[in-house]
Protein backbone atom coordinates (compact mmCIF):
# COMPACT_ATOMS: atom_id res chain seq x y z
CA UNK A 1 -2.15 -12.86 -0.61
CA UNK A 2 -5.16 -11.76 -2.76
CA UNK A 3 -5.90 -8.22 -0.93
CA UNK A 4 -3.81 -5.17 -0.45
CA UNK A 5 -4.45 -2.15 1.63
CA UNK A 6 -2.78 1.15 0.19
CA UNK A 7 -3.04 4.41 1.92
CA UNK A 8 -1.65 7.68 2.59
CA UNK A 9 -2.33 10.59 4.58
CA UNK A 10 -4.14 13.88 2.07
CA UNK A 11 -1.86 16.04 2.91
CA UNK A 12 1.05 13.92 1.32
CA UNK A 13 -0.48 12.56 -1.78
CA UNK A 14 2.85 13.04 -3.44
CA UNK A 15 4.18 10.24 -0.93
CA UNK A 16 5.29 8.30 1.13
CA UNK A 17 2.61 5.71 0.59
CA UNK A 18 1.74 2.79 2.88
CA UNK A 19 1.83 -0.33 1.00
CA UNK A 20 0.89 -3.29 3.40
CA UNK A 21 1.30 -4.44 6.73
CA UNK A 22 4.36 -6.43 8.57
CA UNK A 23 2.68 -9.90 6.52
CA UNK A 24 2.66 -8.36 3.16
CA UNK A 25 4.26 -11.00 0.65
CA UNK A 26 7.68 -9.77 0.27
CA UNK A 27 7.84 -10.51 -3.77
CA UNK A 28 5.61 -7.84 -4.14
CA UNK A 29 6.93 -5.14 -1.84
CA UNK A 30 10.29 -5.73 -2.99
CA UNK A 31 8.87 -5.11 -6.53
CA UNK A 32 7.32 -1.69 -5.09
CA UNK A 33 10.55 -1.04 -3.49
CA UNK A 34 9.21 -0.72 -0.41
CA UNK A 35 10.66 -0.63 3.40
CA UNK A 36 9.28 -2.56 6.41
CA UNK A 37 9.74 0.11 9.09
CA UNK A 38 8.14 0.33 12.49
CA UNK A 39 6.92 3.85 13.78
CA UNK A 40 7.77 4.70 17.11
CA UNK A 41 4.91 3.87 19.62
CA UNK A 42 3.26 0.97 17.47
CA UNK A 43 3.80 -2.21 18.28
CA UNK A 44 3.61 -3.44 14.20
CA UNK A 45 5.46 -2.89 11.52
CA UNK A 46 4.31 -1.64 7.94
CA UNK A 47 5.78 -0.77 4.21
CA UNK A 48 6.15 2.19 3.37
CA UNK A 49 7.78 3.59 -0.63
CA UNK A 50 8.56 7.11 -1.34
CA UNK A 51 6.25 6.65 -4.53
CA UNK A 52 2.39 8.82 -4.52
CA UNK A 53 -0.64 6.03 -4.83
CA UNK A 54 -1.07 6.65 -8.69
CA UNK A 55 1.96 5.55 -9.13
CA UNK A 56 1.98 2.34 -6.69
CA UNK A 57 -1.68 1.99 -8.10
CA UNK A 58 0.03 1.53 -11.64
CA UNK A 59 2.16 -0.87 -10.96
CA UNK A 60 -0.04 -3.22 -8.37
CA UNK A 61 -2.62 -3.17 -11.58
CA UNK A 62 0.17 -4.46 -13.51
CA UNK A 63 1.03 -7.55 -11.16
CA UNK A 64 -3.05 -8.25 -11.30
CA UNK A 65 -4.33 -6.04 -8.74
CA UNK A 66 -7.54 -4.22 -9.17
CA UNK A 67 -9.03 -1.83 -6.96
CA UNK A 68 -12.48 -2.60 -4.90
CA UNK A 69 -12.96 0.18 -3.50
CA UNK A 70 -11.73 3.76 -2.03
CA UNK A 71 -12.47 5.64 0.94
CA UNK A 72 -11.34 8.84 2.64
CA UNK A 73 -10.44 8.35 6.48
CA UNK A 74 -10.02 11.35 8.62
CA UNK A 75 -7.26 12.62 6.51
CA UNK A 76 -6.16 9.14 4.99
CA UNK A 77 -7.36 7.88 1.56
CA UNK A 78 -7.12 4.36 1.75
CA UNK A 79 -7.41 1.97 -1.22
CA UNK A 80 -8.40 -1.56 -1.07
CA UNK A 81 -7.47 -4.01 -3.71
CA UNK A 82 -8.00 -7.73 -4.59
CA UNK A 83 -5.66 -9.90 -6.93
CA UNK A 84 -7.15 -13.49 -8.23
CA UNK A 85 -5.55 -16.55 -7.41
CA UNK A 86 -5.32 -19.63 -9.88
């Protein structure tokens, strides 16, 4: 899984963070320590971890992640990031 979607809402930049959706690879959400939960109303789950970005930043850049590209969304920041395979 070479791309990861991190977000959270601007308002909460301390955490939680969203981490990837319900077919994240579980390695590295476990290694986030993140929970697959499913919000009332949706009909799909997501991760979620109690950690701001930066920090969930820092340690995705230290399994090989590196950022693309950021955007602000309404009030979401969202972070898209790519790991290379091989």
């Amino acid at each position: 899984m070479p791309y990861m979607f991190v977000s959270t809402q601007i308002r909460l930049e301390t955490g939680p963070t969203n981490v990837g959706d319900e077919y994240s690879d579980p390695f590295v959400m476990n290694y986030l320590g993140a929970r697959k939960i499913t919000v009332l109303g949706n009909n799909f789950s997501e991760y979620h971890v109690d950690d701001p970005p930066r920090l969930v930043l820092d340690k995705l850049e230290k399994m090989g992640f590196r950022v693309l590209t950021m955007t602000g969304v309404g009030q979401t920041l969202v972070w898209c990031l790519h790991k290379e395979t091989g």
